[in-house]
Protein backbone atom coordinates (compact mmCIF):
# COMPACT_ATOMS: atom_id res chain seq x y z
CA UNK A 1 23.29 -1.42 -7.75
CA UNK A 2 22.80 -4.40 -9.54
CA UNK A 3 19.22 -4.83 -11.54
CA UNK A 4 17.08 -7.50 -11.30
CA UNK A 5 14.71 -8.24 -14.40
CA UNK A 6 11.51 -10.88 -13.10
CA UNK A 7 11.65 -11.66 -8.85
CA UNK A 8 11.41 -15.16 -8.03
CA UNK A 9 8.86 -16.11 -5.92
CA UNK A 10 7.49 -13.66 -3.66
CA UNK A 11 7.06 -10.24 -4.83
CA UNK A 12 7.24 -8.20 -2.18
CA UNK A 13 8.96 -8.26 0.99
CA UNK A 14 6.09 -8.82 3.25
CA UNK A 15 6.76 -6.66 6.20
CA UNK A 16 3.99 -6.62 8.95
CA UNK A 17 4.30 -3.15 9.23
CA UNK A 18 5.32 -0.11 7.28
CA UNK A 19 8.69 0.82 8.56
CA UNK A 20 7.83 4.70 9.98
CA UNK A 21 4.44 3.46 11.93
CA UNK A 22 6.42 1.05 13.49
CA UNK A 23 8.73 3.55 14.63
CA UNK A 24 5.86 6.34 15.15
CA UNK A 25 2.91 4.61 17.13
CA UNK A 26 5.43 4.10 19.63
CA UNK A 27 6.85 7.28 20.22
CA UNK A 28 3.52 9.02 20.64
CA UNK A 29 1.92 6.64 22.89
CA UNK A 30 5.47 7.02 25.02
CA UNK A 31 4.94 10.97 24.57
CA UNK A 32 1.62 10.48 25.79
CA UNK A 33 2.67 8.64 29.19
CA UNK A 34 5.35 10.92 29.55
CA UNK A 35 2.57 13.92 29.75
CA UNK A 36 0.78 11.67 32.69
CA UNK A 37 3.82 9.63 34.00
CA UNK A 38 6.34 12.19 33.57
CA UNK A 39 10.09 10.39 33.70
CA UNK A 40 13.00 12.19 32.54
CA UNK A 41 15.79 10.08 30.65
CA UNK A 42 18.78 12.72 30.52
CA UNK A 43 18.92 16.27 33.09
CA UNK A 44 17.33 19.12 31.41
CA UNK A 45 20.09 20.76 30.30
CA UNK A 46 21.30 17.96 28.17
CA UNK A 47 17.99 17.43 26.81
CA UNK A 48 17.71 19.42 24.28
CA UNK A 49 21.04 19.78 22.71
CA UNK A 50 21.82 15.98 22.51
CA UNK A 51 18.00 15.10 21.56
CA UNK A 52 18.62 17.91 18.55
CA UNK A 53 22.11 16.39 17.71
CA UNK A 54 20.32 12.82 16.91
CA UNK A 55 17.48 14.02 15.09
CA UNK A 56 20.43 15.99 13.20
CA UNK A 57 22.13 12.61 12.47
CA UNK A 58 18.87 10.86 11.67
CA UNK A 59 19.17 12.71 8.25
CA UNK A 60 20.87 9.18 7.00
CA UNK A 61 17.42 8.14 5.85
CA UNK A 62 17.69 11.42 2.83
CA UNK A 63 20.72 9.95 1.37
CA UNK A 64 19.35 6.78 1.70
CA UNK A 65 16.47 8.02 -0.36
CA UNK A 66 18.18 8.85 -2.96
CA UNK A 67 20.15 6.11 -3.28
CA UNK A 68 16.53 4.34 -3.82
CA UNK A 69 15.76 6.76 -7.06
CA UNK A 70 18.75 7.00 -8.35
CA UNK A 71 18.09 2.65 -8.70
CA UNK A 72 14.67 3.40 -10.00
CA UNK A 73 13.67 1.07 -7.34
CA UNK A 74 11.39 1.70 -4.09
CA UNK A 75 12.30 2.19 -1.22
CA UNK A 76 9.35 1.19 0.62
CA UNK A 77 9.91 -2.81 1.57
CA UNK A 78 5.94 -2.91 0.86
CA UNK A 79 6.15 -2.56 -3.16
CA UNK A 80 8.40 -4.94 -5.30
CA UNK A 81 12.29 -4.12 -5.36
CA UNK A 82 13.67 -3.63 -9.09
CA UNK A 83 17.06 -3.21 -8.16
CA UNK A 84 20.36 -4.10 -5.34
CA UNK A 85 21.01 -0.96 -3.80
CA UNK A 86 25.05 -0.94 -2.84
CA UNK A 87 25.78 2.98 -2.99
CA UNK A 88 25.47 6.14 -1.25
CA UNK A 89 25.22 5.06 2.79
CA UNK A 90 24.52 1.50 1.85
CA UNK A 91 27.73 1.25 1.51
CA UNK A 92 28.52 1.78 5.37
CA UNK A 93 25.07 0.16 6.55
CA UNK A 94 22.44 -2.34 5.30
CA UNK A 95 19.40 -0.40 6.53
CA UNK A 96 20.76 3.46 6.77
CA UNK A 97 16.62 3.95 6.57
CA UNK A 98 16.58 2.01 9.83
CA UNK A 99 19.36 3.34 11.85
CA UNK A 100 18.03 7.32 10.67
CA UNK A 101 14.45 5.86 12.14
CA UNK A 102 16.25 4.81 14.89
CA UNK A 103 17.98 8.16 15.62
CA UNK A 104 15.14 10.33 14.98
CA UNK A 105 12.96 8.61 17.14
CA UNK A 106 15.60 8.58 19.87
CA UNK A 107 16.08 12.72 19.12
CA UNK A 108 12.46 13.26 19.53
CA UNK A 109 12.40 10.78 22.91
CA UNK A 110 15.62 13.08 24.14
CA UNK A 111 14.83 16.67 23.13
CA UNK A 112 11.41 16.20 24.76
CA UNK A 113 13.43 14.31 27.76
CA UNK A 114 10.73 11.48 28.23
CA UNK A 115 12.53 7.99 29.64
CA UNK A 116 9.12 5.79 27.84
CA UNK A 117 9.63 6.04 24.45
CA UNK A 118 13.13 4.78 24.97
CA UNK A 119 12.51 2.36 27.33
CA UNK A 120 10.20 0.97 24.46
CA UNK A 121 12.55 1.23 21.83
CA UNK A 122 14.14 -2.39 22.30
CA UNK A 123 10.46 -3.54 21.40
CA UNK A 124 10.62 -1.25 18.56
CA UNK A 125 13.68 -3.04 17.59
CA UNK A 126 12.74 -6.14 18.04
CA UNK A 127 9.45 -5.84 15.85
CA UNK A 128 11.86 -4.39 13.25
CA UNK A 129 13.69 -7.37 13.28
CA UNK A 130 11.78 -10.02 13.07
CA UNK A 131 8.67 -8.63 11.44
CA UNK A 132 10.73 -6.15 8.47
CA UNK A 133 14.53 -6.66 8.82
CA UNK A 134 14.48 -10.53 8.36
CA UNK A 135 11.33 -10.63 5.89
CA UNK A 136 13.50 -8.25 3.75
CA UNK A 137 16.69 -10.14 3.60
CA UNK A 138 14.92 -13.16 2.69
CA UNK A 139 12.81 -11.69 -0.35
CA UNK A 140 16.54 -10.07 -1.29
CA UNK A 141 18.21 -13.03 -0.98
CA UNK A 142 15.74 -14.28 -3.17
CA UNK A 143 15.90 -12.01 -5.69
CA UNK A 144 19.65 -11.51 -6.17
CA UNK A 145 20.92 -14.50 -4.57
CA UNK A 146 24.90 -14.78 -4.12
CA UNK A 147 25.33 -10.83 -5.10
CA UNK A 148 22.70 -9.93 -2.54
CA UNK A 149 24.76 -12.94 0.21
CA UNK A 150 28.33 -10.71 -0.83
CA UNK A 151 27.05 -7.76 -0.12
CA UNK A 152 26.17 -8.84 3.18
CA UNK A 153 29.34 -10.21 4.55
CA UNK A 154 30.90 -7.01 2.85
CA UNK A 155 28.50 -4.30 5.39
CA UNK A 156 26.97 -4.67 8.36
CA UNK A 157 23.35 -4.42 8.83
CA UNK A 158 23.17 -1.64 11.22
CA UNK A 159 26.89 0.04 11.71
């Protein structure tokens, strides 16, 4: 992790949204259909064990964590970032946070076997994208410039 002392020009990020709403309002409102509209995305037998299985690997976002205090920096893209974070699974992934979100959401869609929250989740993405994903690696880019540029032809920003 490389420090940063003063950002240059913006101080934050700016992400529309914070990160885990995006994810969340989704899901529920998909839930909720699924309770009137009911749609099944795997057979019932699968359900379960593969929807626990990705909420299992949606643990990234704890490591990921870490990495964050062990940088003294946040990790919420809201709040000004002190510091490059390059270790733990950032090593492997640009936004481990992300692809965890991803998962877990996924999991939760799966073990409860309703088809909308997935067939929303390339909106999800998308919003992700353009409205946190992109507004993030342009603030970073500001801030740390070539080391930030490196790291990013180094790892891959989901896997």
């Amino acid at each position: 992790m490389d420090q940063q002392p003063e950002p240059s020009g913006s101080t934050t990020a700016g992400v529309i949204a914070p990160p885990p709403l995006i994810f969340a309002v989704p899901l529920l409102l998909g839930l909720l259909v699924g309770r009137r509209w009911p749609l099944a995305v795997v057979p019932a037998e699968l359900a379960r064990p593969l929807g626990i299985a990705l909420m299992a690997l949606g643990v990234v976002v704890i490591p990921a964590l870490l990495a964050f205090r062990r940088a003294r920096t946040h990790a919420e893209p809201w709040k000004p970032t002190k510091a490059l974070v390059t270790e733990g699974p950032y090593r492997f992934t640009r936004n481990p946070m992300y692809l965890g979100m991803t998962l877990g959401y996924l999991g939760v869609a799966i073990w409860r076997n309703v088809a909308w929250p997935v067939i929303a989740l390339p909106a999800v993405l998308w919003v992700m994208q353009v409205g946190v994903i992109a507004r993030e690696e342009r603030y970073l880019e500001s801030l740390f410039g070539e080391r930030y540029r490196e790291y990013c032809r180094r790892v891959r920003r989901w896997i």
